[in-house]
N, C-alpha and C. Protein backbone atom coordinates (compact mmCIF):
# COMPACT_ATOMS: atom_id res chain seq x y z
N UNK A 1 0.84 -1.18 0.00
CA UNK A 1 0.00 0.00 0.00
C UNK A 1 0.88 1.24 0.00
N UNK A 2 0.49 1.93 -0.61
CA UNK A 2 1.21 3.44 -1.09
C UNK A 2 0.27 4.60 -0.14
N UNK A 3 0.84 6.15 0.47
CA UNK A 3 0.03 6.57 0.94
C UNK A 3 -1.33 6.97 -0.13
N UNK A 4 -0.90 7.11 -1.55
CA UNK A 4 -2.46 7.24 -2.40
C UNK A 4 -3.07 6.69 -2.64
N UNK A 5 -2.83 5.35 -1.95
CA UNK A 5 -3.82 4.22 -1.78
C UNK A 5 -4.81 4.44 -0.33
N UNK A 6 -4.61 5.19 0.48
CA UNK A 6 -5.48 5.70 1.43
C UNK A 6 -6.38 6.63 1.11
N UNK A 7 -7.60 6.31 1.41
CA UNK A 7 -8.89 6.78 0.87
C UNK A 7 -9.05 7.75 1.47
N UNK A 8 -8.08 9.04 1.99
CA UNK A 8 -8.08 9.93 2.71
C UNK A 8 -7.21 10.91 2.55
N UNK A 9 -7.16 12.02 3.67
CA UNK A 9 -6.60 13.30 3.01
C UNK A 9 -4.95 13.05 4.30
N UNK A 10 -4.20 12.33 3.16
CA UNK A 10 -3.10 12.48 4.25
C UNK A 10 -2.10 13.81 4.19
N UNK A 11 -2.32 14.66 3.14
CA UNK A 11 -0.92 15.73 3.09
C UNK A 11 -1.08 16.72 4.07
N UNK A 12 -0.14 17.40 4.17
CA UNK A 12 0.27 17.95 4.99
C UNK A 12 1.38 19.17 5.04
N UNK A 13 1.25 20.30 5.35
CA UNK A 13 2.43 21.16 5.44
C UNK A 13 3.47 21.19 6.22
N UNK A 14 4.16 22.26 6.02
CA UNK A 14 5.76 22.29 6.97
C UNK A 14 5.21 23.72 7.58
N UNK A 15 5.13 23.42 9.25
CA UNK A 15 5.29 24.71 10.01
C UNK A 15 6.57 25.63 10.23
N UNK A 16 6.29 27.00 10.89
CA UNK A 16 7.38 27.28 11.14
C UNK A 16 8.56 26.62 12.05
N UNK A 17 8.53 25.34 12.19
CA UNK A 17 9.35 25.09 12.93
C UNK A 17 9.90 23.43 12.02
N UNK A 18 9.49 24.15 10.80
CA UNK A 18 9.87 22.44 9.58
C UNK A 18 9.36 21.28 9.91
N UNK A 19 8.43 21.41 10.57
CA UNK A 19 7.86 19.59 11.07
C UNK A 19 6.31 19.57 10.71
N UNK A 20 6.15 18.72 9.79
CA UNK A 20 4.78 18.03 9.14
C UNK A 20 3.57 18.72 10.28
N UNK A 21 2.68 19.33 9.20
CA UNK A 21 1.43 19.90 9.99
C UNK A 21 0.20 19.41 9.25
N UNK A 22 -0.45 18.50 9.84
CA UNK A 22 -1.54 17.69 8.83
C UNK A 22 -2.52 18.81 8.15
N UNK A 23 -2.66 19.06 6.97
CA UNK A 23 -4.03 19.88 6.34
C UNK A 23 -5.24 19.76 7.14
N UNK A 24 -5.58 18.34 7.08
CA UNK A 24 -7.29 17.86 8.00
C UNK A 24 -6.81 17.04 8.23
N UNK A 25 -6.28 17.44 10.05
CA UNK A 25 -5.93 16.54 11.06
C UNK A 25 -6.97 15.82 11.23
N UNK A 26 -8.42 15.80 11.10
CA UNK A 26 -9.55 14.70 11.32
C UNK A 26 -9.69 13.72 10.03
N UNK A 27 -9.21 13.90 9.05
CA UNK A 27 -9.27 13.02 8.02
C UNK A 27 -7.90 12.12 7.81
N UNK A 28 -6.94 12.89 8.86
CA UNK A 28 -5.72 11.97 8.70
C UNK A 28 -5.49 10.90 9.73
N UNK A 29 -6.37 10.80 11.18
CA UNK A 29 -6.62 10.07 11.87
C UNK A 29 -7.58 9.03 10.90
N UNK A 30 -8.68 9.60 10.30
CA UNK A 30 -9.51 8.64 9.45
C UNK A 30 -8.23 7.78 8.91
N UNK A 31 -7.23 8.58 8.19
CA UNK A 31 -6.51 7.61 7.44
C UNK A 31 -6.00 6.69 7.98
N UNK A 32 -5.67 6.72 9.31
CA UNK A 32 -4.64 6.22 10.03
C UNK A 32 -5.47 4.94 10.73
N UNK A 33 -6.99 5.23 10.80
CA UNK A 33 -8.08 4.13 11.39
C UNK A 33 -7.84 3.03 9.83
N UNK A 34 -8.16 3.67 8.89
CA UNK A 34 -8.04 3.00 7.21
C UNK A 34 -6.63 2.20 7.88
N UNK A 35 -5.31 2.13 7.83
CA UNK A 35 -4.33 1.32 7.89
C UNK A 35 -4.54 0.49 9.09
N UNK A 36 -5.18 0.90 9.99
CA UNK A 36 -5.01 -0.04 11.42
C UNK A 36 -5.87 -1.41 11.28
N UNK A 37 -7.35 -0.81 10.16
CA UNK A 37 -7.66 -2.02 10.03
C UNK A 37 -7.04 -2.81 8.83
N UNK A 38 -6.44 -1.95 7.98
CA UNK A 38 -5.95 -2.88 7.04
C UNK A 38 -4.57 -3.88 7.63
N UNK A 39 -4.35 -3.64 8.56
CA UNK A 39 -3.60 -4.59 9.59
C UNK A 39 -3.75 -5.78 10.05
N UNK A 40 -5.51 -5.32 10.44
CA UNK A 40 -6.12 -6.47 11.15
C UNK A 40 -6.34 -7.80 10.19
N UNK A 41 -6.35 -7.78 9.02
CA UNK A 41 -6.53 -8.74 7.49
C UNK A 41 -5.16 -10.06 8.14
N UNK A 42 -5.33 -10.60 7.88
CA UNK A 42 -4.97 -12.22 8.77
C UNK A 42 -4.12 -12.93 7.23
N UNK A 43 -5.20 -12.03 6.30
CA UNK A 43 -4.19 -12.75 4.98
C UNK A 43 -3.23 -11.87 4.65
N UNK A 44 -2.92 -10.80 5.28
CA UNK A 44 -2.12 -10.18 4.73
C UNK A 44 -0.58 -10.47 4.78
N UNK A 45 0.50 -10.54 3.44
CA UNK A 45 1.56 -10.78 3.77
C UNK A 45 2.96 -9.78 4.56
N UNK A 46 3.81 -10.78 4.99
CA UNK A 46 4.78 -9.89 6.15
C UNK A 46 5.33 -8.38 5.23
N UNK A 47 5.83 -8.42 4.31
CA UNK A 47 5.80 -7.09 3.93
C UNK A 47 5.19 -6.32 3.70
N UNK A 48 3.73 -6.56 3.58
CA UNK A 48 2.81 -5.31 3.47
C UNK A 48 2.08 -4.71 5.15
N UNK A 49 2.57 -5.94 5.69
CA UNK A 49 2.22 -5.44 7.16
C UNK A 49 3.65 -4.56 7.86
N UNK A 50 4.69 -4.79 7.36
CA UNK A 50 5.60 -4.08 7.51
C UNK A 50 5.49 -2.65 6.94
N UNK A 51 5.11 -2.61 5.83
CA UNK A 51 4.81 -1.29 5.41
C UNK A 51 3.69 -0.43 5.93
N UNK A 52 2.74 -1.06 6.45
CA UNK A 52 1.71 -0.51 7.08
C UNK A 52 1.90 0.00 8.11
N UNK A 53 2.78 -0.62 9.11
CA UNK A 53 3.14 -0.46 10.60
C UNK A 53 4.68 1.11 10.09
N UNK A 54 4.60 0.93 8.86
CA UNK A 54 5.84 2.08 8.85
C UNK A 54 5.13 3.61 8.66
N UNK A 55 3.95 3.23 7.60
CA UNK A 55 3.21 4.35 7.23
C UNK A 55 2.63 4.54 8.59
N UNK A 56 1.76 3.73 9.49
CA UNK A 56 1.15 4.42 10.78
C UNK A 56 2.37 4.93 11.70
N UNK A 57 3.95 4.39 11.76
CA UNK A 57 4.53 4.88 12.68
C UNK A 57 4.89 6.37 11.98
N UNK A 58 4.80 6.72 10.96
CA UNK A 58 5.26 8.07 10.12
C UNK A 58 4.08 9.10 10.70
N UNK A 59 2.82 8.55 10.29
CA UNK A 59 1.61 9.46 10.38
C UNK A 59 1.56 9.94 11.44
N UNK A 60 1.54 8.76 12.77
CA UNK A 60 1.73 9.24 13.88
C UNK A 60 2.03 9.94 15.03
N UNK A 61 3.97 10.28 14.37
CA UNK A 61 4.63 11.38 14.61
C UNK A 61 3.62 12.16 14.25
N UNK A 62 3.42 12.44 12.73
CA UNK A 62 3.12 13.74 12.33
C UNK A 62 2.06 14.51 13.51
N UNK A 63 0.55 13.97 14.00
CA UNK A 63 0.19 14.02 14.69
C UNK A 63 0.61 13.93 16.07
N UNK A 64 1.79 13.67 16.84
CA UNK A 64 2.35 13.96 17.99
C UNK A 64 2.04 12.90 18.80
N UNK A 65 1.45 11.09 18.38
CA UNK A 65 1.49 10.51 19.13
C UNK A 65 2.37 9.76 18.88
N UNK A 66 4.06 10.20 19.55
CA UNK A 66 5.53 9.54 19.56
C UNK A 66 5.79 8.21 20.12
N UNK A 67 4.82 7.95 21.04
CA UNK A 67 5.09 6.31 21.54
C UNK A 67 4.81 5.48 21.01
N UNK A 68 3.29 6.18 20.24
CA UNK A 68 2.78 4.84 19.48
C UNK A 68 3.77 4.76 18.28
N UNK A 69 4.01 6.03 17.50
CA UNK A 69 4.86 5.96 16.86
C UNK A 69 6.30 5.03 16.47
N UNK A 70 6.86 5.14 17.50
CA UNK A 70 8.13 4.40 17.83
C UNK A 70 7.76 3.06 17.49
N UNK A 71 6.61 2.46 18.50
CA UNK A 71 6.01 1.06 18.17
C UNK A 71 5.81 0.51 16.95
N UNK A 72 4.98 1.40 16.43
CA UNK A 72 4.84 0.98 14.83
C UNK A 72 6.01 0.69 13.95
N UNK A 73 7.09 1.94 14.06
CA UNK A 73 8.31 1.78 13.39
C UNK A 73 9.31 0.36 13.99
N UNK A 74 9.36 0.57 15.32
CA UNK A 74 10.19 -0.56 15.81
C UNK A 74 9.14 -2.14 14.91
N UNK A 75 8.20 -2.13 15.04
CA UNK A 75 7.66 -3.42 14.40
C UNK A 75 7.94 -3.57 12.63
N UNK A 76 7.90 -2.21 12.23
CA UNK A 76 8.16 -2.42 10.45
C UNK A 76 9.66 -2.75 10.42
N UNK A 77 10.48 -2.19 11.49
CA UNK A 77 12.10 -2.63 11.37
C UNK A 77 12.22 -4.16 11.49
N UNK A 78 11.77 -4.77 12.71
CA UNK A 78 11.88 -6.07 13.06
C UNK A 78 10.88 -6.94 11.76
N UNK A 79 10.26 -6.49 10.89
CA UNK A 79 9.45 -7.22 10.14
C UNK A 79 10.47 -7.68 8.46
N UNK A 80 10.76 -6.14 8.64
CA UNK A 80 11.65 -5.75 7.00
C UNK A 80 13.61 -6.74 7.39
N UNK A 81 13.78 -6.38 9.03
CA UNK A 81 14.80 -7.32 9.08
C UNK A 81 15.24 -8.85 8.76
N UNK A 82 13.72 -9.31 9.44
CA UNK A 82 13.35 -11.08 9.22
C UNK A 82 13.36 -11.13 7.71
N UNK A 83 12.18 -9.85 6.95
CA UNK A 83 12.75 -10.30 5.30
C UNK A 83 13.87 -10.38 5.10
N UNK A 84 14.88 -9.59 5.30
CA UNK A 84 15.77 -8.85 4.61
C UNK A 84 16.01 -7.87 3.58
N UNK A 85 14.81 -7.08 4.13
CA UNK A 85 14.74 -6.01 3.22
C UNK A 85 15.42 -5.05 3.41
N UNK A 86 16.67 -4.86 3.44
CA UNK A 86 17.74 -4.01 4.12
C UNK A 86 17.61 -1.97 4.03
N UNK A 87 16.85 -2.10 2.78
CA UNK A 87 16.57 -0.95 2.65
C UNK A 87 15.20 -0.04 3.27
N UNK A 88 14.12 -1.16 3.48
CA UNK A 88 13.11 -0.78 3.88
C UNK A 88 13.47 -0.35 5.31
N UNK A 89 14.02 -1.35 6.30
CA UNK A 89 15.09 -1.18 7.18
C UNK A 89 15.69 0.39 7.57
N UNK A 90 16.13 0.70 6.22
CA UNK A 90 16.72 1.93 6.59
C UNK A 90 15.64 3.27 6.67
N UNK A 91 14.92 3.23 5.50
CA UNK A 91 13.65 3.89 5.55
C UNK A 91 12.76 3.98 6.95
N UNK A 92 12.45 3.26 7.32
CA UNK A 92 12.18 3.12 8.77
C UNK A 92 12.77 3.44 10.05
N UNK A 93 14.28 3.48 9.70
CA UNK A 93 14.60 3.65 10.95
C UNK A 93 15.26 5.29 10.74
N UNK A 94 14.75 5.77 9.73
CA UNK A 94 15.10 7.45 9.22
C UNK A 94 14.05 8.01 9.93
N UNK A 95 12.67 7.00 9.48
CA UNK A 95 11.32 7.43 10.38
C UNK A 95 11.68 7.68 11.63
N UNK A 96 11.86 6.60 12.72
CA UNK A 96 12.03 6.67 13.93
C UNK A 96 13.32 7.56 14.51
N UNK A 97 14.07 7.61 13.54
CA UNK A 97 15.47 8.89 14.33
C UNK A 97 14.06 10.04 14.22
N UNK A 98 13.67 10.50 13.47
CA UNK A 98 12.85 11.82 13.27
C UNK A 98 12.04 11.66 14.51
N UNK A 99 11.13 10.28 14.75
CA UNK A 99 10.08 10.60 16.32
C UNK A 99 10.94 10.93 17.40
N UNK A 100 12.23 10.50 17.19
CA UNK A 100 13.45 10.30 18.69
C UNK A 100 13.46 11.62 18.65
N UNK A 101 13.59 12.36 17.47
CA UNK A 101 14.22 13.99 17.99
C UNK A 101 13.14 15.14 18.14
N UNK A 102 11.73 14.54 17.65
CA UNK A 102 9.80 15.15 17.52
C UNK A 102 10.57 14.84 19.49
N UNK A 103 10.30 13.48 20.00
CA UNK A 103 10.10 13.69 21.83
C UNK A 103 11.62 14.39 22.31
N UNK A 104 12.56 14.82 21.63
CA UNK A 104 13.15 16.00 22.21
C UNK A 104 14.45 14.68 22.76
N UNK A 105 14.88 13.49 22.36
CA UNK A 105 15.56 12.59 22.70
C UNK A 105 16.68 12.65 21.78
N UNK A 106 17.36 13.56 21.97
CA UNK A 106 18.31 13.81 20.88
C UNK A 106 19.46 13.21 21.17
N UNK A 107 19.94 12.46 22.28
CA UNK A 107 21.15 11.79 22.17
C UNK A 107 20.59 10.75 21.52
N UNK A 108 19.72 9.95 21.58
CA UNK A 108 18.77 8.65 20.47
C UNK A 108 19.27 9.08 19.18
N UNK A 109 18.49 10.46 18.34
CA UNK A 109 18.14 10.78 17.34
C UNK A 109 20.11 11.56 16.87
N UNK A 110 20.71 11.95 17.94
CA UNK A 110 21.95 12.07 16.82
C UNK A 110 22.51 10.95 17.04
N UNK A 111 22.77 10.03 17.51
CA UNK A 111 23.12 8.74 17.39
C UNK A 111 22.74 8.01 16.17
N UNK A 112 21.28 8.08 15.67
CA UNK A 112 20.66 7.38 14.59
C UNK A 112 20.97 7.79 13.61
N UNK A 113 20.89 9.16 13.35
CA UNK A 113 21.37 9.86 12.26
C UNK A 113 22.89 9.89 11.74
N UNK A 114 23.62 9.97 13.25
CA UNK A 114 24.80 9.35 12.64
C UNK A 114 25.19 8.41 11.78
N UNK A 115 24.38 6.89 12.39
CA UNK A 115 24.86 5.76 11.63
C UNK A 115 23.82 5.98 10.43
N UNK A 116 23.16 6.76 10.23
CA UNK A 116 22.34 6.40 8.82
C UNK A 116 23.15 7.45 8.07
N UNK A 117 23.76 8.75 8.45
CA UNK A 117 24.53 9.12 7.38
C UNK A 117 25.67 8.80 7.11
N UNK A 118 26.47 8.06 7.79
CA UNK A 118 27.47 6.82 7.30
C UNK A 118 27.20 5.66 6.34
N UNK A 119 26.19 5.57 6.56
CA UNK A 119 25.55 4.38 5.77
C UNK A 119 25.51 4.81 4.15
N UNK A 120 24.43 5.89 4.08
CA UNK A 120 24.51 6.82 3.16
C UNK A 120 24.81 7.14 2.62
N UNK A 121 26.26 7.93 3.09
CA UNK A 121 27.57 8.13 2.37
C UNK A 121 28.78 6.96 1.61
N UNK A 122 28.67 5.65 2.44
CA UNK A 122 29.46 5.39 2.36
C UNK A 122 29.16 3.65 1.13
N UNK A 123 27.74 3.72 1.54
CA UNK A 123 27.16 2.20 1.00
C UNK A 123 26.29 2.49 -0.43
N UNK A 124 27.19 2.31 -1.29
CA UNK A 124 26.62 3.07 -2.96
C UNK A 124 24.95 2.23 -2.74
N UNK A 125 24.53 0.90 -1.82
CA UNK A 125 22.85 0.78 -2.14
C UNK A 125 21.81 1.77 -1.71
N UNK A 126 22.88 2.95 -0.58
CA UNK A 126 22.22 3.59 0.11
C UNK A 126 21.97 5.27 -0.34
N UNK A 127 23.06 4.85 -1.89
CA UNK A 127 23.31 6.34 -1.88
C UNK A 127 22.28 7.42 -2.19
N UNK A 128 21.12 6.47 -2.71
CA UNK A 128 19.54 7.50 -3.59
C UNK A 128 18.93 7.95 -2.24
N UNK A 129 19.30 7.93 -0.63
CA UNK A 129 18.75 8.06 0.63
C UNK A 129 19.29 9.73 0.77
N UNK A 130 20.62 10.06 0.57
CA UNK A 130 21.98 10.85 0.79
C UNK A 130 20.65 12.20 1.09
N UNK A 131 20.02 12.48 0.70
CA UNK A 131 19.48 14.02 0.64
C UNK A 131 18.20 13.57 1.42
N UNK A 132 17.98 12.57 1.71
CA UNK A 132 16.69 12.21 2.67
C UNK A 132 17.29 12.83 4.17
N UNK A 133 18.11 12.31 4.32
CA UNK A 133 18.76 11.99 5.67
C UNK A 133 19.69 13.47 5.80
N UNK A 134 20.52 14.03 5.02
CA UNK A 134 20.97 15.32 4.64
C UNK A 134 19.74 16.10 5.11
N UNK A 135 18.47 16.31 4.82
CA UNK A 135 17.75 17.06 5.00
C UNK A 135 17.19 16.91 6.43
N UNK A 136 16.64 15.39 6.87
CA UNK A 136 16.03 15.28 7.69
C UNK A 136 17.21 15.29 9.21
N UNK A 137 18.43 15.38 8.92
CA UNK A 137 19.29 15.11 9.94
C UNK A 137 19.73 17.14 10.13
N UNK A 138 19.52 17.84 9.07
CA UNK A 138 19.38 19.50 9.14
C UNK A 138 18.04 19.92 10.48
N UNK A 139 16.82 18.86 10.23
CA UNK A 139 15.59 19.38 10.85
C UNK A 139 16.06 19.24 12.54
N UNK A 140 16.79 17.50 12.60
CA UNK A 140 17.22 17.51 13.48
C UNK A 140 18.30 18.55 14.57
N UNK A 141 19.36 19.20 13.37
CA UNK A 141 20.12 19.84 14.06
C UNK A 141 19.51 20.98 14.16
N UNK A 142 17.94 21.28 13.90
CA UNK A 142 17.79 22.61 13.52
C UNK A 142 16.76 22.69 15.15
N UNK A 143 15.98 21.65 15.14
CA UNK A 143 15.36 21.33 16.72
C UNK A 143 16.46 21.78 18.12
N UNK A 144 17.48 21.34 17.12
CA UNK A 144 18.62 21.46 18.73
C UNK A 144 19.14 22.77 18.67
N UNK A 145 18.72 24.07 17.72
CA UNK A 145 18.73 25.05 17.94
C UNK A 145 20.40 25.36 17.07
N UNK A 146 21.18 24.26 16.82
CA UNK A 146 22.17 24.55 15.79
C UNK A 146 22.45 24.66 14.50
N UNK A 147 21.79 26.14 14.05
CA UNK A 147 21.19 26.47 13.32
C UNK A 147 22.29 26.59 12.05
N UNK A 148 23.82 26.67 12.30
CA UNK A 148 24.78 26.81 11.12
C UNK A 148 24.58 25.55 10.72
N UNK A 149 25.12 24.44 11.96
CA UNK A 149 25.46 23.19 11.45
C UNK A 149 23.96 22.55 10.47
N UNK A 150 23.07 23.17 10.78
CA UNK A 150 21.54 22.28 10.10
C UNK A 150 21.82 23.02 8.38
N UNK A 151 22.24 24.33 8.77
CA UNK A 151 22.10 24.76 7.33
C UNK A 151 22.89 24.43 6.19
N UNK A 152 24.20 23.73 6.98
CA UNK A 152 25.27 22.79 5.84
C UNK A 152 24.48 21.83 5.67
N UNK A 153 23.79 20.58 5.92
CA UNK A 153 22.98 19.66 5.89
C UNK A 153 22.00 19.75 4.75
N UNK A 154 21.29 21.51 5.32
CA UNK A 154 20.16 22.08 4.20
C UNK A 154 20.79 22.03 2.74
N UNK A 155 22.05 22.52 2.86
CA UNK A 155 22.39 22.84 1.74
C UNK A 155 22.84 21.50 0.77
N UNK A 156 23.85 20.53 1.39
CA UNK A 156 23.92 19.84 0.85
C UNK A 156 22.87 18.93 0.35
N UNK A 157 21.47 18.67 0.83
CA UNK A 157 20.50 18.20 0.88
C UNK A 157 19.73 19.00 -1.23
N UNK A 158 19.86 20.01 -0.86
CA UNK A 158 19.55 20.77 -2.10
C UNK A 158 20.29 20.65 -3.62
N UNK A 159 21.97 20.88 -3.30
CA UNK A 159 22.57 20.32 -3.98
C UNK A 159 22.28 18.87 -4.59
N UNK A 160 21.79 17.94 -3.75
CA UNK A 160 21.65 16.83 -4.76
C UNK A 160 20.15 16.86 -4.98
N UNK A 161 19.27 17.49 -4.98
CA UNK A 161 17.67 17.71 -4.83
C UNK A 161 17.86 18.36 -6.48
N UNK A 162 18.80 19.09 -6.25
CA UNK A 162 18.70 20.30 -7.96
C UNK A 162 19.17 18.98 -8.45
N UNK A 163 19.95 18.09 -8.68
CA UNK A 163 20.01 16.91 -9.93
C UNK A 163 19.17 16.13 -10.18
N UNK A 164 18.07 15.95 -9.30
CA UNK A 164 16.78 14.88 -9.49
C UNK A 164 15.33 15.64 -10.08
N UNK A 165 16.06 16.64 -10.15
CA UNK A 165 14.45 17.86 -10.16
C UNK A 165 13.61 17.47 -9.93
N UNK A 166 13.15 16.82 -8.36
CA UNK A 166 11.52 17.10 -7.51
C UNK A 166 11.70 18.08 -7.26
N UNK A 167 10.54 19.32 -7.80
CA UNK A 167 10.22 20.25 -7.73
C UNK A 167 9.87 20.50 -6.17
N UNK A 168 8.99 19.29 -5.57
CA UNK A 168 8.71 19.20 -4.40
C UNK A 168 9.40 19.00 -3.11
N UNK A 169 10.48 18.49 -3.58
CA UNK A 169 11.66 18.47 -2.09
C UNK A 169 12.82 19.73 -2.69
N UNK A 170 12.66 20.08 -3.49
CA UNK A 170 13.61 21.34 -3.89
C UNK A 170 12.71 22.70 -2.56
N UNK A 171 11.65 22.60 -3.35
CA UNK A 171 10.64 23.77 -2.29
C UNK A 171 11.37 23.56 -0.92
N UNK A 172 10.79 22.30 -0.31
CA UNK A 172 11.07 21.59 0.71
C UNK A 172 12.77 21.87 1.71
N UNK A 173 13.38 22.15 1.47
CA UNK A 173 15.10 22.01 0.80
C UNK A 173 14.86 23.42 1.37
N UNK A 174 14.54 24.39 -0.23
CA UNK A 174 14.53 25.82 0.33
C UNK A 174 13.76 26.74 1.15
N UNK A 175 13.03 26.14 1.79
CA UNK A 175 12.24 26.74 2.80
C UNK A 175 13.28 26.37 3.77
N UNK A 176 13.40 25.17 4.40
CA UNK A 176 14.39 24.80 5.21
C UNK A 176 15.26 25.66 5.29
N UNK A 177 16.14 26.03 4.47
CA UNK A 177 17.03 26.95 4.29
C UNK A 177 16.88 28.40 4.98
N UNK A 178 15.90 28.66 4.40
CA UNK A 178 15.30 29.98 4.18
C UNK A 178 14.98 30.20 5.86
N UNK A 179 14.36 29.67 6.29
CA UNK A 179 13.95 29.41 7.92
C UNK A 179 15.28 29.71 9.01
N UNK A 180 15.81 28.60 8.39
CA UNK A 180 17.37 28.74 8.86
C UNK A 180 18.22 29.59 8.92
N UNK A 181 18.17 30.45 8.00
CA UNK A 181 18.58 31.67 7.80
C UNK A 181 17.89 32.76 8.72
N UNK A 182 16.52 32.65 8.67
CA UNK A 182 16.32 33.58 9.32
C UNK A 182 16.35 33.59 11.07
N UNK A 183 16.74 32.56 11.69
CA UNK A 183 17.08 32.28 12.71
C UNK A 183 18.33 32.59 13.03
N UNK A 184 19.17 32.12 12.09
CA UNK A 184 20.68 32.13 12.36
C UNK A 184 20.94 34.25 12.26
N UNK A 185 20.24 34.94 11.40
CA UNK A 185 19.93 36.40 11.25
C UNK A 185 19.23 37.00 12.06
N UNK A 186 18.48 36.15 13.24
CA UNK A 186 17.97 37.35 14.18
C UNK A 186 18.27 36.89 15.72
């Protein structure tokens, strides 16, 4: 299941503080009831229940419930591990560094981010991640109020964003920036 396979309004903006703000927070709980029962399905196979438990641990954050959050993600990790889906793996656990540093647990969340931007950098299967984690490891340093170090992150994050041209994580990218700037300026 893909999130446009949810019969609901999952998007969402970036507040002033860069962290996911649901459009219709009541239709994104709907969405989130839509995956819980698509959970409950007995025929369903281990990777799509892995993916399910990743999309509710994502949504979750977004909405601010971090424990359940964690849960969900810790179960899509332990699900995608038994496959060996090494990458889904990583996707997931990009999710959960982000809830670690949403509950303000930032020795967790720079710890995680560490080893995922090693990974990143260094493991050519990992390398199409490099500006995921570049960006999302900026939000992180940007929570902890270190606003230069997030904006090298921003930037490099952009730099490889301008070679893929999503118009949509370019925006994404330069708002970040832009935010950053104006923090680090007043």
């Amino acid at each position: 299941m893909n999130i446009s396979d949810i019969p609901h309004d999952m998007t969402f903006k970036f507040g002033p503080n860069l962290r996911e703000v649901p459009l219709n927070k009541m239709d994104m709980l709907h969405g989130m009831m839509y995956l819980q029962k698509q959970l409950d399905d007995e025929t369903l196979k281990e990777a799509e229940k892995g993916k399910l438990h990743g999309l509710l641990g994502y949504f979750l954050r977004v909405i601010g419930e971090l424990n359940e959050s964690k849960k969900h993600l810790n179960q899509a990790i332990t699900i995608f591990r038994e496959l060996n889906r090494k990458q889904s793996v990583f996707v997931n656990r990009l999710r959960l560094a982000n809830t670690y540093q949403w509950h303000n647990d930032f020795d967790t969340s720079n710890k995680m981010f560490d080893e995922l931007l090693k990974t990143a950098e260094n493991d050519p299967d990992y390398a199409e991640y490099r500006d995921f984690v570049y960006q999302h490891q900026g939000k992180n340093l940007f929570d902890q109020e270190k606003y230069r170090e997030a904006l090298d992150y921003f930037h490099k994050a952009l730099e490889l964003r301008t070679g893929n041209r999503n118009s949509e994580l370019i925006k994404s990218t330069e708002t970040a920036i832009e935010t950053c700037e104006k923090k680090i300026n007043n």
